[in-house]
Protein backbone atom coordinates (compact mmCIF):
# COMPACT_ATOMS: atom_id res chain seq x y z
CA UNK A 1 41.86 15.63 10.82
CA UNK A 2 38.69 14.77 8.70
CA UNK A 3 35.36 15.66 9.40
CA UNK A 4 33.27 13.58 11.35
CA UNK A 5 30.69 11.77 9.15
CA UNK A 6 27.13 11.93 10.40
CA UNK A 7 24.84 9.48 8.09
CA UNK A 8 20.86 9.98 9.02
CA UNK A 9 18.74 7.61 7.88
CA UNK A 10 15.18 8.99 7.06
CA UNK A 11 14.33 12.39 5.56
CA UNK A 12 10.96 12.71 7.93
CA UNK A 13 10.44 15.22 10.72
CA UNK A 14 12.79 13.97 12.97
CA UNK A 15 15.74 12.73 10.20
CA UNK A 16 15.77 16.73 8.74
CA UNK A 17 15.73 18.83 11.32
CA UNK A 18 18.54 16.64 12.83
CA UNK A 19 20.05 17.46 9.50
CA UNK A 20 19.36 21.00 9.78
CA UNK A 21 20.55 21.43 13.32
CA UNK A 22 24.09 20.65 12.31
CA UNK A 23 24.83 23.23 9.70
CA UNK A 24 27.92 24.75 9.81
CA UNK A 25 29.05 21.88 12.42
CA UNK A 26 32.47 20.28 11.49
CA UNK A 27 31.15 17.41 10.06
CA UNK A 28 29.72 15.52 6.51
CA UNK A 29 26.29 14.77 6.83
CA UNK A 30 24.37 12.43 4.67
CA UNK A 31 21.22 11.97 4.53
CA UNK A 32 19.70 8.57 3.04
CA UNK A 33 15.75 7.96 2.05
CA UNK A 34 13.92 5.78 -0.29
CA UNK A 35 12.49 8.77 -1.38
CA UNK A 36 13.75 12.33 -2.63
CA UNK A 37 11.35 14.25 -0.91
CA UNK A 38 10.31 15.94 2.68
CA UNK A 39 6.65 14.66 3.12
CA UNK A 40 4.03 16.43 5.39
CA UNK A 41 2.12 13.37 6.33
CA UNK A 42 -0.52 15.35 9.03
CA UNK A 43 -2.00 16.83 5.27
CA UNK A 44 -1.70 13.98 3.39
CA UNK A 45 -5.41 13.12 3.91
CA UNK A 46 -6.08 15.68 2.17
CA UNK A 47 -4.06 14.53 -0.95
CA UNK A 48 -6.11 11.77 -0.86
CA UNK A 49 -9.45 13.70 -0.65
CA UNK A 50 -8.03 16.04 -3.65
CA UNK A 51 -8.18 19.40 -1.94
CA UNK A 52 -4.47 19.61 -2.06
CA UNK A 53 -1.90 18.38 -4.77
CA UNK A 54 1.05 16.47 -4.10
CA UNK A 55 3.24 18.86 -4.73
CA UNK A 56 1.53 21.46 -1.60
CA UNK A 57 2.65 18.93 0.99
CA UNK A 58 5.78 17.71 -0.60
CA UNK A 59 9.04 19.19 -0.71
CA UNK A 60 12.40 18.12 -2.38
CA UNK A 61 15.04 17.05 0.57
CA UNK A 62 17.71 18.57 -2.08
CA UNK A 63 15.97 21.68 -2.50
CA UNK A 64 15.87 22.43 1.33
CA UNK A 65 19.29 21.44 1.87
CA UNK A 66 20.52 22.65 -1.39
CA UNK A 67 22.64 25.72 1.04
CA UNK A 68 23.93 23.76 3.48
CA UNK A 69 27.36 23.00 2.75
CA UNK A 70 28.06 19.63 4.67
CA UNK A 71 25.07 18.21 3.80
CA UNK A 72 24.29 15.42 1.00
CA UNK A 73 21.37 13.58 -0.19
CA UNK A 74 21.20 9.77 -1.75
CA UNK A 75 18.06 8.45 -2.69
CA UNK A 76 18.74 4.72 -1.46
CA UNK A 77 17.48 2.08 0.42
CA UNK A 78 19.00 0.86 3.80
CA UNK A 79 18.90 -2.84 4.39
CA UNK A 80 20.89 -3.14 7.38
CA UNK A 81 24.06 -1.93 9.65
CA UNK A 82 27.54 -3.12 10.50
CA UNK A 83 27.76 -1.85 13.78
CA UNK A 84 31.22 -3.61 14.42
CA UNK A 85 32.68 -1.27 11.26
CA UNK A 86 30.53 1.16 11.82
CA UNK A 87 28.65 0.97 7.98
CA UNK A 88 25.46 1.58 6.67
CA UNK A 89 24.29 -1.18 3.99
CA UNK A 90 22.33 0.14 0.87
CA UNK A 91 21.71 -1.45 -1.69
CA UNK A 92 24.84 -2.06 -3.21
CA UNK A 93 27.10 -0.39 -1.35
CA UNK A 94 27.91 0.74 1.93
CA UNK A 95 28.34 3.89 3.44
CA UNK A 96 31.02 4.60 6.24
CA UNK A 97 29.69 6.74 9.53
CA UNK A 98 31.27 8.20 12.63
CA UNK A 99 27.46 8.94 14.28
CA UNK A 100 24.70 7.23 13.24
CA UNK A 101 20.82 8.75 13.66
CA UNK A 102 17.96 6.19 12.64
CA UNK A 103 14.33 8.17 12.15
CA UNK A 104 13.29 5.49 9.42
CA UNK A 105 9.72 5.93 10.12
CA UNK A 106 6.25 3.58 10.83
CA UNK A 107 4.28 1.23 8.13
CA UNK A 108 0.77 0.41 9.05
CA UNK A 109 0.02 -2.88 11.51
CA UNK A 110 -2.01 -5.85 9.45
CA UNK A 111 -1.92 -7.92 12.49
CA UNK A 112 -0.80 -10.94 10.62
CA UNK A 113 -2.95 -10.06 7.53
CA UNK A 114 -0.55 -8.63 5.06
CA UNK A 115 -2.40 -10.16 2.52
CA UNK A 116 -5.22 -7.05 2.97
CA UNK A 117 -3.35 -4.29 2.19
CA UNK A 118 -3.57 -4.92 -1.86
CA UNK A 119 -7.24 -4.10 -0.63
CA UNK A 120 -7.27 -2.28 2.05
CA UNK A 121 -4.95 0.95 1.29
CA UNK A 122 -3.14 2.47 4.18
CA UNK A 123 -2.37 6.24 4.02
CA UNK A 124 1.79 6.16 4.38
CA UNK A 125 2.84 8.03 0.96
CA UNK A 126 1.80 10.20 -1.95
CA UNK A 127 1.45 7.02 -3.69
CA UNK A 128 -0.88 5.85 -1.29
CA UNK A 129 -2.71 8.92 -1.12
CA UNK A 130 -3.60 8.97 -4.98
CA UNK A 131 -4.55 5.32 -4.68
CA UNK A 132 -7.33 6.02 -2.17
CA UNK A 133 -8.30 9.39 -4.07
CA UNK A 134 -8.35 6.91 -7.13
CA UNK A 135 -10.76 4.43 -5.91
CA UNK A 136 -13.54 6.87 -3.97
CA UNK A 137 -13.92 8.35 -7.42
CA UNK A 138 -13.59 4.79 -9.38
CA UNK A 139 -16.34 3.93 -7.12
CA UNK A 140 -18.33 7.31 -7.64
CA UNK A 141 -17.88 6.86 -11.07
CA UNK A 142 -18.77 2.77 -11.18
CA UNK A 143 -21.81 3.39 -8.76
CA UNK A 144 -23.35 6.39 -11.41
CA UNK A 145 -22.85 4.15 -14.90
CA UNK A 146 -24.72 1.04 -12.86
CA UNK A 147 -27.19 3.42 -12.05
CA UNK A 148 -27.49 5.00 -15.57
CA UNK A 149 -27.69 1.64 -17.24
CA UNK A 150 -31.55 1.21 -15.46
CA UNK A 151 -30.89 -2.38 -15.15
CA UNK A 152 -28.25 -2.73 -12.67
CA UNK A 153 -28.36 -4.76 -9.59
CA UNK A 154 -29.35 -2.25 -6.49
CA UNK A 155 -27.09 -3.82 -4.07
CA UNK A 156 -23.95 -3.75 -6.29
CA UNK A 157 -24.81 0.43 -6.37
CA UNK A 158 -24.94 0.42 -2.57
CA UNK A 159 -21.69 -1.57 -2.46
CA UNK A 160 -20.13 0.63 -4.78
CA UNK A 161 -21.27 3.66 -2.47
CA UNK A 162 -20.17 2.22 1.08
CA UNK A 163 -16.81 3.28 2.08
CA UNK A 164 -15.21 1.82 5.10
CA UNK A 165 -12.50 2.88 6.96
CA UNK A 166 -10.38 1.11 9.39
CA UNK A 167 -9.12 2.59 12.59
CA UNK A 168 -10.86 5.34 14.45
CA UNK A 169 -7.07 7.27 15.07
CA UNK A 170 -6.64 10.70 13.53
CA UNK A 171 -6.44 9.28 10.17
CA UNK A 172 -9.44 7.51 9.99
CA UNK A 173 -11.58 10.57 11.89
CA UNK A 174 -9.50 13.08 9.12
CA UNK A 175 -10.50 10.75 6.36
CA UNK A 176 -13.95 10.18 7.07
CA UNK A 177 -15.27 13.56 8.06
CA UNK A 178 -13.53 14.40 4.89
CA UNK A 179 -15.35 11.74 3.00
CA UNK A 180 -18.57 12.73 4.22
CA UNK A 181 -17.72 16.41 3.36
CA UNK A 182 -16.98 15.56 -0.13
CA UNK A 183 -20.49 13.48 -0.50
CA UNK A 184 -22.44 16.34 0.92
CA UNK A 185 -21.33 19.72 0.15
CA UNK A 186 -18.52 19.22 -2.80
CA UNK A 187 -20.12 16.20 -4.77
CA UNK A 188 -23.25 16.67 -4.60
CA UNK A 189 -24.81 18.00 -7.47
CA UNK A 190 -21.88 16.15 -9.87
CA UNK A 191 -23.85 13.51 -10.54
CA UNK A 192 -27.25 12.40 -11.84
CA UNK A 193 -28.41 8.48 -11.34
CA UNK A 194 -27.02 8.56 -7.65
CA UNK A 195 -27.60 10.64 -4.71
CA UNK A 196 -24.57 10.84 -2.87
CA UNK A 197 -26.03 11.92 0.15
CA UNK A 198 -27.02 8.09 0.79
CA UNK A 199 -23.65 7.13 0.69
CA UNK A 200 -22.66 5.12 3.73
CA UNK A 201 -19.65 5.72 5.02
CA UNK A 202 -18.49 3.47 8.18
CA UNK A 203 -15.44 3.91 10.71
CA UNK A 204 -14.78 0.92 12.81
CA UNK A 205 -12.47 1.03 15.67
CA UNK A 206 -11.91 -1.86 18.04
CA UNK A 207 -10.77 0.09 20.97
CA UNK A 208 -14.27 1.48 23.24
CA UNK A 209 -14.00 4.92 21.74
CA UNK A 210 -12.30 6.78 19.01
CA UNK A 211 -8.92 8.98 19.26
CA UNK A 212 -7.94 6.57 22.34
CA UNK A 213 -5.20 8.91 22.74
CA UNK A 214 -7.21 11.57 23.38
CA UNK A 215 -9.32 12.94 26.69
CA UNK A 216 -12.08 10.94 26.74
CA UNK A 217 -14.20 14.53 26.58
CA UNK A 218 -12.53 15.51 23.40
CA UNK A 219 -13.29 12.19 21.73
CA UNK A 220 -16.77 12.08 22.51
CA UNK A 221 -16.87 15.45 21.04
CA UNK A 222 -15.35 13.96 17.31
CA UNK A 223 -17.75 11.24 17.70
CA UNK A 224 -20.99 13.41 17.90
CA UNK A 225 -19.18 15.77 14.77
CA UNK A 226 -18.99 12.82 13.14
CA UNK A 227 -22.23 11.32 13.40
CA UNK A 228 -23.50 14.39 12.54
CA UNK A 229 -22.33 14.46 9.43
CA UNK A 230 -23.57 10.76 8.32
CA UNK A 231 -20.83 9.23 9.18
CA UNK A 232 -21.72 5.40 10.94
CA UNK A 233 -19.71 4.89 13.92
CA UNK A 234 -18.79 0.93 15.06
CA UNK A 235 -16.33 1.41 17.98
CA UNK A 236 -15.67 -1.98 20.35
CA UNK A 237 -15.78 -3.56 16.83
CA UNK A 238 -12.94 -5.71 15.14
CA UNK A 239 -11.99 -6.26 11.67
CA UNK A 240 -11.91 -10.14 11.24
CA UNK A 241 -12.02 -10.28 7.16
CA UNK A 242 -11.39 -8.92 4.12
CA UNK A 243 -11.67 -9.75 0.50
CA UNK A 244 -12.30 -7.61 -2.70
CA UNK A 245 -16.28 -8.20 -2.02
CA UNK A 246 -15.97 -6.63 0.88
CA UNK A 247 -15.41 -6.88 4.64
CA UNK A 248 -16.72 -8.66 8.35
CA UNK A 249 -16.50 -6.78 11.32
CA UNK A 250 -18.50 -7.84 14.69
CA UNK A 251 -19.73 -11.04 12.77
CA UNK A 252 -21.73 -9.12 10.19
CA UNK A 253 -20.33 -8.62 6.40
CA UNK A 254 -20.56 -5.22 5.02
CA UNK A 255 -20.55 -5.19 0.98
CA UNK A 256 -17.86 -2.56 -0.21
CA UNK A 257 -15.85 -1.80 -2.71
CA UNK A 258 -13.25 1.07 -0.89
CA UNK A 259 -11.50 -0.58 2.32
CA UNK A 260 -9.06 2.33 3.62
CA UNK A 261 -6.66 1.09 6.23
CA UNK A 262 -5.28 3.14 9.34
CA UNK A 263 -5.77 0.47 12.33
CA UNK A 264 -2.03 0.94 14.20
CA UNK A 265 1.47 0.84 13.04
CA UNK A 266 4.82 -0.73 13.59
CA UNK A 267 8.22 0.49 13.35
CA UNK A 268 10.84 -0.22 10.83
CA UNK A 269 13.08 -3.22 11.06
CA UNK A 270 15.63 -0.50 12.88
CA UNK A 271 15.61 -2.64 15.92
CA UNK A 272 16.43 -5.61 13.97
CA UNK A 273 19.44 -4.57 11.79
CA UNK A 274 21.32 -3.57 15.34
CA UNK A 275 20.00 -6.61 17.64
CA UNK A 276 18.38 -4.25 20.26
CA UNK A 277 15.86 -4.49 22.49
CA UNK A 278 12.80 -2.77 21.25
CA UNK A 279 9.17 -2.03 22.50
CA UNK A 280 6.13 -4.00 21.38
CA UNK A 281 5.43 -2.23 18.08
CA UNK A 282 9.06 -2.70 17.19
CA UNK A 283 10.54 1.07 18.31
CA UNK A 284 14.44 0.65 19.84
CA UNK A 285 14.51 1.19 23.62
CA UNK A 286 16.78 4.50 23.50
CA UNK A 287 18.55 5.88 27.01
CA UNK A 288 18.13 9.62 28.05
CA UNK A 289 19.80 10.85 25.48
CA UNK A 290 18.64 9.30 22.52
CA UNK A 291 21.61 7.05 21.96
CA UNK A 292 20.99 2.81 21.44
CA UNK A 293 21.94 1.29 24.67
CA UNK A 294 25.52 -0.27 23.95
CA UNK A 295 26.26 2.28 20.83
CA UNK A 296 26.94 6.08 22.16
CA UNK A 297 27.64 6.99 18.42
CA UNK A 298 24.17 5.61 17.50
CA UNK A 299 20.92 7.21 17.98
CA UNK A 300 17.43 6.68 17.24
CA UNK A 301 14.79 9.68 16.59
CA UNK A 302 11.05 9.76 15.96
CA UNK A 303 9.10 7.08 15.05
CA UNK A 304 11.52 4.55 15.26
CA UNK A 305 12.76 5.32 19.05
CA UNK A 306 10.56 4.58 22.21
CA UNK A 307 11.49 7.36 24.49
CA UNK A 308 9.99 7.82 27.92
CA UNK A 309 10.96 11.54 28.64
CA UNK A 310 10.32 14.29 31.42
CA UNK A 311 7.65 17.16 29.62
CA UNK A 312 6.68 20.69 30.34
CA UNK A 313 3.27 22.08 28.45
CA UNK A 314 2.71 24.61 26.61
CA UNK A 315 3.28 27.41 29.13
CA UNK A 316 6.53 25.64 30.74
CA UNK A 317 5.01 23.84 34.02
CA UNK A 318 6.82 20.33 34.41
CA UNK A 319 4.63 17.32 34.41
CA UNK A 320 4.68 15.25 37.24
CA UNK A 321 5.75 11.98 35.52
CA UNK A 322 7.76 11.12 32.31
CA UNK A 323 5.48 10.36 29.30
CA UNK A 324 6.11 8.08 26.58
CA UNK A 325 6.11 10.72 23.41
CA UNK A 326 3.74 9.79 20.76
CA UNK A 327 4.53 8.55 17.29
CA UNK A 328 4.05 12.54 15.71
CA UNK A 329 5.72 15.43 14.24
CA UNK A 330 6.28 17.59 17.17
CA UNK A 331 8.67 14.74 19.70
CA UNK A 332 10.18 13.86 16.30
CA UNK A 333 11.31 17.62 15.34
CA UNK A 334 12.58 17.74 18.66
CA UNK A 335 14.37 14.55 19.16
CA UNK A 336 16.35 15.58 16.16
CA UNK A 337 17.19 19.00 17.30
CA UNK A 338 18.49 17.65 20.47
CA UNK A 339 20.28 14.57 18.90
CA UNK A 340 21.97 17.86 16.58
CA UNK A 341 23.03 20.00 19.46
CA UNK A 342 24.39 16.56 20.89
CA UNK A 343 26.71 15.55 18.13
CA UNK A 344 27.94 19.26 17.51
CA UNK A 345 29.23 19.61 21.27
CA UNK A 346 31.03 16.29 21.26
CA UNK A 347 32.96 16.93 18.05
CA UNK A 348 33.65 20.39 19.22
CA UNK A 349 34.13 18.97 22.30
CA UNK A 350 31.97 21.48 24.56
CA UNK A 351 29.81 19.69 27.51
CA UNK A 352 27.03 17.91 26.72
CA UNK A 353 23.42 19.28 26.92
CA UNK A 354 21.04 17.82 29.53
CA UNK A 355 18.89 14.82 28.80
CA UNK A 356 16.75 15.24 26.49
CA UNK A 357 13.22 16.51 27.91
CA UNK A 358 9.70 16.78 25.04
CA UNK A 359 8.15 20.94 25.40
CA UNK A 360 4.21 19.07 25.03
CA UNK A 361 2.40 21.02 22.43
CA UNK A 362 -0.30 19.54 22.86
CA UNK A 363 -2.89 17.21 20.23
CA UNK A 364 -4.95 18.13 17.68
CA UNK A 365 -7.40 16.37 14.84
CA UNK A 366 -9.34 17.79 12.58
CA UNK A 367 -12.71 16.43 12.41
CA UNK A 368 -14.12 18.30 9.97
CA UNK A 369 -14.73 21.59 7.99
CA UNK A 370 -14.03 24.06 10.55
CA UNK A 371 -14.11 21.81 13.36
CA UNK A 372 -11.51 19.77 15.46
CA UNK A 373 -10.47 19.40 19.17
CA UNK A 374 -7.21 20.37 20.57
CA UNK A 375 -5.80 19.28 24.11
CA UNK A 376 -3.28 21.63 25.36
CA UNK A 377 -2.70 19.83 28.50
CA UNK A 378 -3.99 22.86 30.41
CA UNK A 379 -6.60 23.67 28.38
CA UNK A 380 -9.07 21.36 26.35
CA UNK A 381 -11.24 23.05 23.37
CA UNK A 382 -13.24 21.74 20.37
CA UNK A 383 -15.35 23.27 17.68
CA UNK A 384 -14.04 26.39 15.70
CA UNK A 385 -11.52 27.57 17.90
CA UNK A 386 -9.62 23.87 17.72
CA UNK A 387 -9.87 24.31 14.15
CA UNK A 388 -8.37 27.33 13.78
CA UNK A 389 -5.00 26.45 15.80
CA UNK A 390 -5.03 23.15 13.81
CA UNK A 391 -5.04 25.83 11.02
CA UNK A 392 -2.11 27.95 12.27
CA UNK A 393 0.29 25.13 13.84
CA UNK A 394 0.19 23.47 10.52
CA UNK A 395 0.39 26.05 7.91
CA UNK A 396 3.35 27.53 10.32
CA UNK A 397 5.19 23.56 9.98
CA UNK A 398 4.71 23.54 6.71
CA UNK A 399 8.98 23.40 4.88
CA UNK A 400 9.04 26.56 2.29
CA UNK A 401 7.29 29.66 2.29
CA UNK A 402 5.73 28.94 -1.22
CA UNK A 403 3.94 25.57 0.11
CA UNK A 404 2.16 28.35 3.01
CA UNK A 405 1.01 30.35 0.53
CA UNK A 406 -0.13 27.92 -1.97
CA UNK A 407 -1.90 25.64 0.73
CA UNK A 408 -3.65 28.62 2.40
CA UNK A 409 -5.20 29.70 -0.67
CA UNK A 410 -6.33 26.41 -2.03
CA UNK A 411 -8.03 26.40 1.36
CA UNK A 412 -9.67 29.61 0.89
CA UNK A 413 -10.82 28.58 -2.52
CA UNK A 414 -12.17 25.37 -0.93
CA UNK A 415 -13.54 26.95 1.60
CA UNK A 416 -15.78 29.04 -0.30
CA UNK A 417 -16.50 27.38 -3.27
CA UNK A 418 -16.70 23.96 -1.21
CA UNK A 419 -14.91 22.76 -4.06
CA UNK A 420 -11.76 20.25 -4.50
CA UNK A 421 -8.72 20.21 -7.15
CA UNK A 422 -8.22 16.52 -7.28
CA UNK A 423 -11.54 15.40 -9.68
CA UNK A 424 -9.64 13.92 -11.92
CA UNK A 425 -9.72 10.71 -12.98
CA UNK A 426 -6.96 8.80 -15.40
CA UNK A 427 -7.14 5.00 -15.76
């Protein structure tokens, strides 16, 4: 009898560990993503900043799977699924499967203005990431020749040195304490006709505080960090416009030339390709096992799955009511795990593990240099001591030992040189 054929869609968090967790299971797994590479998107800020290279936070899926025996990459795009014959659609051609697991990811919310993002970059990819890292230092570089030419227009300078980020989540705190970072300890002294300690840079966030997620303690906490370092805080303010001249937020227009984008998200089109009934932001209502209501053999992992599951903490005590599990790494690398063990006991055809339940690890956000705030359910922290578990949890999440060692001492070297790698500029 052949192998059952497990296809996963989505090489993220979720998609590889569910890849992972079936080694040496009787089954072909293949694994399908647009791209040929594991991404660590909780560091790609820092891509985008230039203290790390792409390759730090990046991994080839091939390379990590490269011993598994039962496992297979394509690089392909997925634009739909016969759930009657039980088919993947690629591009052109489809792919037979036996169990199905969806963790196809989020792309960042325009509300109905698509038409912004050629301005205002999200932060989604490496791509994306070099984009934004691009245009800080386009505008750097803009702002200092306008200056150096004596007869330049002061407001076009200013414009050129305002940097506005939408979205006060963790990737617009991560982004702008970074920012700020970069204008006053790494920058500083780089350049001659322009101070960059001026440099306005402005988080707006339409929700009354930022990291909404987040204890309201712990947020007020990023929020002072933040304005401590320069950075100008808008929250209870909405984004109603943007063109390349800038933007208008709470009626009043803000001349800039670097719009970064990070204002909510949306699911793939998952839902949509198998007619199920999904949440607002587009995630497929999964049952207590993972699987789409109506398809056993189908499951959906990660971003793409709205799961309302029982938790423990940290230390093991049970919460008192399900939670819905947040769009991040941790419910994802779980989810998959569980989705692994699931498969592997039905084709081997041992009992089937309990519903799944999410072991809460807690939040954390960097806010800046050696400072971020961490809520461990039990116990809330910020300052130093945040930092340094954001430290540890990520460096031990990080795929391959190499990418540990490499990002821990570009750290160090950043750390005490206050330094970045990424200064480069090629256009």
């Amino acid at each position: 009898m052949p192998a059952s054929r497990v296809v996963v869609v989505g090489g993220g968090f979720g998609g590889l560990n569910a890849v992972r967790g079936l080694s040496g299971a009787p089954v072909q797994v293949t694994l399908i993503d647009k791209r040929n590479c594991h991404l660590f998107r909780p560091m790609l800020y820092q891509v985008a900043s230039g203290l790390l290279s792409p390759d730090d936070i990046a991994v080839p899926l091939r390379c990590v799977l490269s011993k598994q025996r039962n496992a297979e990459v394509l690089m392909d795009d997925v634009v739909g699924v016969d759930t009657a014959n039980r088919l993947v659609r690629l591009t052109n051609r489809d792919i037979p499967y036996d169990f199905l697991i969806l963790s196809t990811g989020i792309h960042y919310n325009y509300f109905g203005h698509d038409e912004w993002r050629k301005i205002a970059t999200p932060l989604e990819s490496l791509e994306e990431a070099d984009v934004i890292r691009t245009k800080v230092l386009a505008a750097l570089e803009q702002a200092e020749n306008l200056a150096a030419s004596g007869n330049a227009s002061a407001d076009e300078v200013r414009r050129q040195l305002t940097f506005v980020l939408v979205g006060g989540g963790t990737v617009g705190v991560e982004m702008a304490g970074t920012l700020a970072e970069m204008f006053h300890m790494a920058l500083k002294r780089d350049y001659r006709h322009i101070d960059l300690t001026s440099a306005r840079i402005l988080l707006y966030e339409a929700q009354p505080r930022l990291l909404a997620t987040y204890p309201e303690n712990l947020s007020l906490h990023a929020q002072q960090h933040l304005a401590k370092l320069g950075v100008e805080l808008h929250t209870n303010t909405r984004v109603t416009a943007i063109d390349s001249s800038g933007i208008v937020a709470g009626g009043q227009t803000i001349p800039t030339a670097t719009v970064i984008w990070g204002a909510g998200v949306i699911a793939s089109p998952a839902a949509q390709w198998l007619g199920v009934a999904s949440d607002p932001s587009g995630r497929i209502n999964v049952n207590p096992d993972l699987s789409v209501p109506g398809h056993p053999e189908i499951f959906a992992i990660g971003d793409t799955a709205h799961v309302v599951a029982p938790s423990r903490n940290l230390i093991g005590i049970r919460s008192r009511e399900p939670m819905i599990l947040p769009g991040v790494a941790q419910p994802a690398i779980q989810e998959g795990e569980y989705v692994a063990r699931l498969i592997r006991s039905r084709v081997t055809n041992r009992p089937a593990p309990a519903p799944f339940w999410y072991w809460d690890k807690g939040d954390l956000a960097i806010v800046g240099r050696t400072y971020a705030v961490a809520d461990l359910r039990f116990v809330r922290f910020a300052g130093f001591p945040a930092w340094f578990t954001w430290v540890a949890v990520h460096i031990y999440f990080l795929i391959g030992f190499a990418n540990r060692i490499f990002v821990l001492l570009q750290w160090a070297v950043a750390f005490v040189t206050k330094r970045r790698r990424g200064q480069i500029l090629d256009q």
